[in-house]
Structures are given as C-alpha cells and as structure tokens.
N, C-alpha and C. Protein backbone atom coordinates (compact mmCIF):
# COMPACT_ATOMS: atom_id res chain seq x y z
N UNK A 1 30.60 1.09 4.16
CA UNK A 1 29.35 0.56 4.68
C UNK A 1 29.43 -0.96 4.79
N UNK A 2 28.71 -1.68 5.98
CA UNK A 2 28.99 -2.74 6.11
C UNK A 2 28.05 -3.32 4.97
N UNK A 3 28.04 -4.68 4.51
CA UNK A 3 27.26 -5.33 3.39
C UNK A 3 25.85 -5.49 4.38
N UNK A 4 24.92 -6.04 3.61
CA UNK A 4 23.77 -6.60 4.35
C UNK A 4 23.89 -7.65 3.74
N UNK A 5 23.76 -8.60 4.68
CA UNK A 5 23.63 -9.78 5.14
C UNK A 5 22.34 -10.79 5.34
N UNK A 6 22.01 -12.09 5.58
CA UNK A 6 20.81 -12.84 6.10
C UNK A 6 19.91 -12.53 4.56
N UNK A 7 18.98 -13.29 4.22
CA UNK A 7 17.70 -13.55 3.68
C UNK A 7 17.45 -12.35 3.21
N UNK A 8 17.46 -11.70 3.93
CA UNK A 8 16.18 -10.13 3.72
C UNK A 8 17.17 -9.25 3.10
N UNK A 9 18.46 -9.24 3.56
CA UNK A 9 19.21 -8.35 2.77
C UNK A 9 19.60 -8.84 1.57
N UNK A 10 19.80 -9.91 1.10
CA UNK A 10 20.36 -10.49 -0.31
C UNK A 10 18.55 -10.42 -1.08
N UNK A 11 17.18 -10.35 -0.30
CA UNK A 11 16.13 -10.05 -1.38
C UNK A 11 15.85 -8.44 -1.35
N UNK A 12 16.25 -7.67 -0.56
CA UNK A 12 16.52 -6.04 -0.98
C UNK A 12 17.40 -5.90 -2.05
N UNK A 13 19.06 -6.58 -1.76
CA UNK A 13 19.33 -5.81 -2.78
C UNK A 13 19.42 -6.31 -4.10
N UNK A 14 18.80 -7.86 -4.33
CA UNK A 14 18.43 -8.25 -5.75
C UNK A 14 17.21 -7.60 -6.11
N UNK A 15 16.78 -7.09 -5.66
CA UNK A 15 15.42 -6.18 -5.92
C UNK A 15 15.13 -5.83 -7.39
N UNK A 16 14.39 -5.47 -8.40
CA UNK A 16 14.59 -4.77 -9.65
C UNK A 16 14.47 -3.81 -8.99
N UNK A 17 15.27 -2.19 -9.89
CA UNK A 17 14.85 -1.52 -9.70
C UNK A 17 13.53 -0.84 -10.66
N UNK A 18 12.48 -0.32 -9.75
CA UNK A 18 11.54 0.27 -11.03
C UNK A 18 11.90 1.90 -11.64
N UNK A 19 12.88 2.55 -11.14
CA UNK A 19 12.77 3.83 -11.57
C UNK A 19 13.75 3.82 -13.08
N UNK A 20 13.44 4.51 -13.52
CA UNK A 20 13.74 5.01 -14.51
C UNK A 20 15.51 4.72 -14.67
N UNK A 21 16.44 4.29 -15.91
CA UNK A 21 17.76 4.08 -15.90
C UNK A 21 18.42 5.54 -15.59
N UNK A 22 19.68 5.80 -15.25
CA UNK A 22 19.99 7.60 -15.25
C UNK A 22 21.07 7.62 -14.71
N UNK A 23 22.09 8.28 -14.97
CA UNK A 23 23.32 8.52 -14.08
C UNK A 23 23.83 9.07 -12.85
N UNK A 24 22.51 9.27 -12.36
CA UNK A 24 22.24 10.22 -11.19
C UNK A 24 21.29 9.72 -10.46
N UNK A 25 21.09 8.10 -10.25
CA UNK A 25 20.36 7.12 -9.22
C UNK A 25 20.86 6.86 -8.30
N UNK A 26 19.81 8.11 -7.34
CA UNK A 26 20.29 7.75 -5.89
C UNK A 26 19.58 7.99 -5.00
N UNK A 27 19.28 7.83 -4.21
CA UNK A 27 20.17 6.93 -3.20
C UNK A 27 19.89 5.61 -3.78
N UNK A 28 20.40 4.56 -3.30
CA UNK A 28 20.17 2.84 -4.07
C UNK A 28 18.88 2.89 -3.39
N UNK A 29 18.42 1.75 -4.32
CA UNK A 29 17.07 1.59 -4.32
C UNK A 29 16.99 0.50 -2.78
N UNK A 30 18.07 -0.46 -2.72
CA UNK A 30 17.84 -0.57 -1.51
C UNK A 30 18.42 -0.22 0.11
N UNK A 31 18.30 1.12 0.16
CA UNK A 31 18.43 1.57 1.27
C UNK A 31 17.17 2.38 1.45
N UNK A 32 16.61 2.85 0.38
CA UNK A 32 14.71 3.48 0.28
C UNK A 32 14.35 2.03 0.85
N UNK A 33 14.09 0.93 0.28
CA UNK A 33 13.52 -0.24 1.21
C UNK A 33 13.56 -0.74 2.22
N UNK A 34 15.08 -0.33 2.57
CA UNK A 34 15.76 -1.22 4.24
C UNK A 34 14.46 -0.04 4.86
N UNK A 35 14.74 1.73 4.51
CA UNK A 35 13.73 2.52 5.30
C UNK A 35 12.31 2.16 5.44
N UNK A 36 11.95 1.76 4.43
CA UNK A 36 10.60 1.88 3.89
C UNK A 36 10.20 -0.09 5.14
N UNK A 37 10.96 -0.78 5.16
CA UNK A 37 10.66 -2.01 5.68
C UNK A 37 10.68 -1.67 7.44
N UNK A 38 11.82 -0.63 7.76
CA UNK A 38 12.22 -1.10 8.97
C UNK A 38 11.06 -0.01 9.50
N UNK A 39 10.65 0.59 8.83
CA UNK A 39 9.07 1.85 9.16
C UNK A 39 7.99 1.11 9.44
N UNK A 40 7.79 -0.03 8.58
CA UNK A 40 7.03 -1.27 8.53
C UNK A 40 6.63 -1.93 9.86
N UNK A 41 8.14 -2.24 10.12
CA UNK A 41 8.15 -3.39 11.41
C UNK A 41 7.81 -2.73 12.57
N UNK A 42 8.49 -1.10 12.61
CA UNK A 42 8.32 -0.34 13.99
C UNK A 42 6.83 0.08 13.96
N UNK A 43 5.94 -0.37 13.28
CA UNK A 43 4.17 -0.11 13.55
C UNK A 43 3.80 1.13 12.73
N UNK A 44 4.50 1.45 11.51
CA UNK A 44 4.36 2.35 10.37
C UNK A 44 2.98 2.05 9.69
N UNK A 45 2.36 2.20 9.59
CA UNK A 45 1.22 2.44 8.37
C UNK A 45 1.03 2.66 7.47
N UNK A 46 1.56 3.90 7.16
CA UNK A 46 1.59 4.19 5.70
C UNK A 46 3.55 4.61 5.46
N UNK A 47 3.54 5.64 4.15
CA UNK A 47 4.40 5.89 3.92
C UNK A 47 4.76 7.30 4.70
N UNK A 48 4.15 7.95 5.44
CA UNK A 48 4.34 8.98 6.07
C UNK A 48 5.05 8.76 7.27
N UNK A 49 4.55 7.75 8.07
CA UNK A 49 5.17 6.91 8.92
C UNK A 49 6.66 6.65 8.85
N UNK A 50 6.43 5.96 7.65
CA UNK A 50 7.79 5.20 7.26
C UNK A 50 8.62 6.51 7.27
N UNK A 51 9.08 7.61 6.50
CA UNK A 51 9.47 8.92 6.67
C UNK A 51 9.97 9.34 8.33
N UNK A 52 8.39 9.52 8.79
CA UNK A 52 8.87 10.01 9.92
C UNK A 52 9.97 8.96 10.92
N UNK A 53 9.76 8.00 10.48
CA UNK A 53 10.97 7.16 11.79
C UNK A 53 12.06 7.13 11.24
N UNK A 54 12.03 7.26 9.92
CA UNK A 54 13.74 7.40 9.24
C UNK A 54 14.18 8.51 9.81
N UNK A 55 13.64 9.82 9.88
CA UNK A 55 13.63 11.11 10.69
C UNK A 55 14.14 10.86 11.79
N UNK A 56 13.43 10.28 12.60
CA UNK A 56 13.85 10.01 14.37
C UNK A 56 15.00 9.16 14.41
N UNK A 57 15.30 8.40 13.59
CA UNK A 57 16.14 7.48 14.11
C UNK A 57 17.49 7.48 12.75
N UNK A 58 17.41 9.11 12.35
CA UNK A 58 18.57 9.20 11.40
C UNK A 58 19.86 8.94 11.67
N UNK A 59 20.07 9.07 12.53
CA UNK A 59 21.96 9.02 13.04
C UNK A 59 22.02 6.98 12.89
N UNK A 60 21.33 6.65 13.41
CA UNK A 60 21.06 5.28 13.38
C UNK A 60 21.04 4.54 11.77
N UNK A 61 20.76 5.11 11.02
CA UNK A 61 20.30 4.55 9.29
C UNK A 61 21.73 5.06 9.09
N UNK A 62 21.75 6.18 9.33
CA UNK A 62 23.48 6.95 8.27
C UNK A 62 24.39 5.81 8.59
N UNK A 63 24.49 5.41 10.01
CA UNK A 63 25.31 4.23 9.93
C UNK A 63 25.59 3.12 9.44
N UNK A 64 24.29 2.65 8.70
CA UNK A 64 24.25 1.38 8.15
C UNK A 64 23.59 1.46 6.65
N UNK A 65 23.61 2.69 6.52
CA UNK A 65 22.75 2.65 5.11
C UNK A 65 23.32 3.81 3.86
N UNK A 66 23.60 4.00 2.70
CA UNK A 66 24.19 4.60 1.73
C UNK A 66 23.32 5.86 1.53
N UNK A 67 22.94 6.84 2.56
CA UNK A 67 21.39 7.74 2.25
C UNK A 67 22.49 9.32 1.87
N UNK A 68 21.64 9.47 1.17
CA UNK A 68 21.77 11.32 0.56
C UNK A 68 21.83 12.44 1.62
N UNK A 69 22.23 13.34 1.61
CA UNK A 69 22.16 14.12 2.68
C UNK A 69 20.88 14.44 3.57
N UNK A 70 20.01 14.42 2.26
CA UNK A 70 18.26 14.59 2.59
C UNK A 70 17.79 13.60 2.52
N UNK A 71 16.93 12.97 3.44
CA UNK A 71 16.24 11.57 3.83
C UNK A 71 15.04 12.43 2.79
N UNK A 72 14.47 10.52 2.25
CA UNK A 72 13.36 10.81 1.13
C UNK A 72 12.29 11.05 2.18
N UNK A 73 11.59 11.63 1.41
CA UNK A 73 10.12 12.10 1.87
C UNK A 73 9.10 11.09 1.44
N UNK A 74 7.81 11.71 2.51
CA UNK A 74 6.92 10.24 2.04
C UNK A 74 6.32 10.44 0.68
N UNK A 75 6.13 11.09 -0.29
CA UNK A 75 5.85 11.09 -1.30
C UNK A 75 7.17 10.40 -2.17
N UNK A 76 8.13 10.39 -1.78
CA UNK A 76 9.37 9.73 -2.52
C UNK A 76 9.28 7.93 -2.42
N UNK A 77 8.59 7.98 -0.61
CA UNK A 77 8.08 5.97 -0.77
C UNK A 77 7.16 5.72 -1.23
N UNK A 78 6.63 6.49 -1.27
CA UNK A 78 4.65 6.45 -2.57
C UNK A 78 5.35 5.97 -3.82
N UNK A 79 6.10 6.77 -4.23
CA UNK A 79 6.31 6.59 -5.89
C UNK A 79 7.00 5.31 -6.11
N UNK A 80 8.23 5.40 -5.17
CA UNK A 80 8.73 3.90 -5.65
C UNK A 80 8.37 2.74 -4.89
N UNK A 81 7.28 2.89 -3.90
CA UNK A 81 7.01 1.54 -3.80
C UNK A 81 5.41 1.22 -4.69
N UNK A 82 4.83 2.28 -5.14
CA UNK A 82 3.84 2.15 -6.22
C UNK A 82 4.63 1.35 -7.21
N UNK A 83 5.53 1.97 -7.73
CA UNK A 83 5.96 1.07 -9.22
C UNK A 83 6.68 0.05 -9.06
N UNK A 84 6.89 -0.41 -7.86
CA UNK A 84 6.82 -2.21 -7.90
C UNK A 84 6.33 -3.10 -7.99
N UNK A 85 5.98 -3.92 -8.53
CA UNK A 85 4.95 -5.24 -9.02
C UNK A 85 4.53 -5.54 -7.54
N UNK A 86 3.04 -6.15 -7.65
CA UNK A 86 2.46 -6.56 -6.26
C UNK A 86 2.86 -8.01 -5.83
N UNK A 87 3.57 -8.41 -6.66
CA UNK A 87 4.10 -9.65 -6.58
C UNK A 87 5.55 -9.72 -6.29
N UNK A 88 6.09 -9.11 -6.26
CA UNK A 88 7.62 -8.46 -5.88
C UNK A 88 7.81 -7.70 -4.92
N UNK A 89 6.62 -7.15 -4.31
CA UNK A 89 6.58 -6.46 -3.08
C UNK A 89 5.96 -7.81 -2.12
N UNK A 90 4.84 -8.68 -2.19
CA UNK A 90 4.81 -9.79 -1.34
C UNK A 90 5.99 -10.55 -1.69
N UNK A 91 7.38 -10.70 -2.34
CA UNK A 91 7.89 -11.56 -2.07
C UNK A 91 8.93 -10.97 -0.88
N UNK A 92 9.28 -10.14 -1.11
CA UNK A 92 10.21 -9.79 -0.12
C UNK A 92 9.48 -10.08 1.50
C-alpha cells in the first residue's frame, strides 16, 4: 500500500486510537477515517452515508486503503467516531 502523504494523512494516522488494545485490531483505525472523511467531503451526512459510498466506490478504497474483506458498516462509524474526543475530531 502506498503511504499517505500531505497534512491530512500524517493527522489520520497519528490519530489515538479509541478502541479498546487487542491482537486482533482491524482494520487500522486510519483507513475507518480516510472512509469515514472521504464520505464527508462527497456530501455524506451521517454515518450511513459514509458506508454507503465506501460501498460504491469499493474497488477504488481497496486500492489505496488496508480494508478487511467486509467494509465496516454504519454502526461500526457510530462507534468509533463516538469515542473520539470532540476536540480530536475538530482537529483533524
């Protein structure tokens, strides 16, 4: 996978993560964000949104992003972008 690069990618992937420590964390926490941001920019609303365009535009993410066989669901961007500080989510 290529690195990410520019501003936005060096504050994704210094990110904390909020989930839980475990040997079995995955997908990285920032490739749920690259999704969860680039859902954002394309006129996403909520987290259902965000989901569905990772959906449409899967062949496109697999290329550039470390994702699981199964793309997260929008209850999967609820949870972890809930347990990020509101101050760590406006900084990015």
């Amino acid at each position: 996978m290529p690195a990410m690069t520019g501003a936005l990618g060096e504050r994704l992937q210094t990110s904390a993560d909020p989930r839980r420590p475990s040997a079995n964390l995955n997908p990285r926490l920032v490739d749920r964000l690259s999704l969860g941001f680039c859902g954002g920019l394309a006129g996403g609303e909520d987290c259902v949104e965000s989901a569905e365009g990772a959906t449409v535009h899967e062949a496109c993410f697999r290329s550039v992003l470390e994702l699981p066989p199964s793309l997260p669901a929008p209850a999967t961007f609820t949870r972890v972008l809930a347990r990020r500080k509101p101050t760590t989510r406006q900084a990015v």
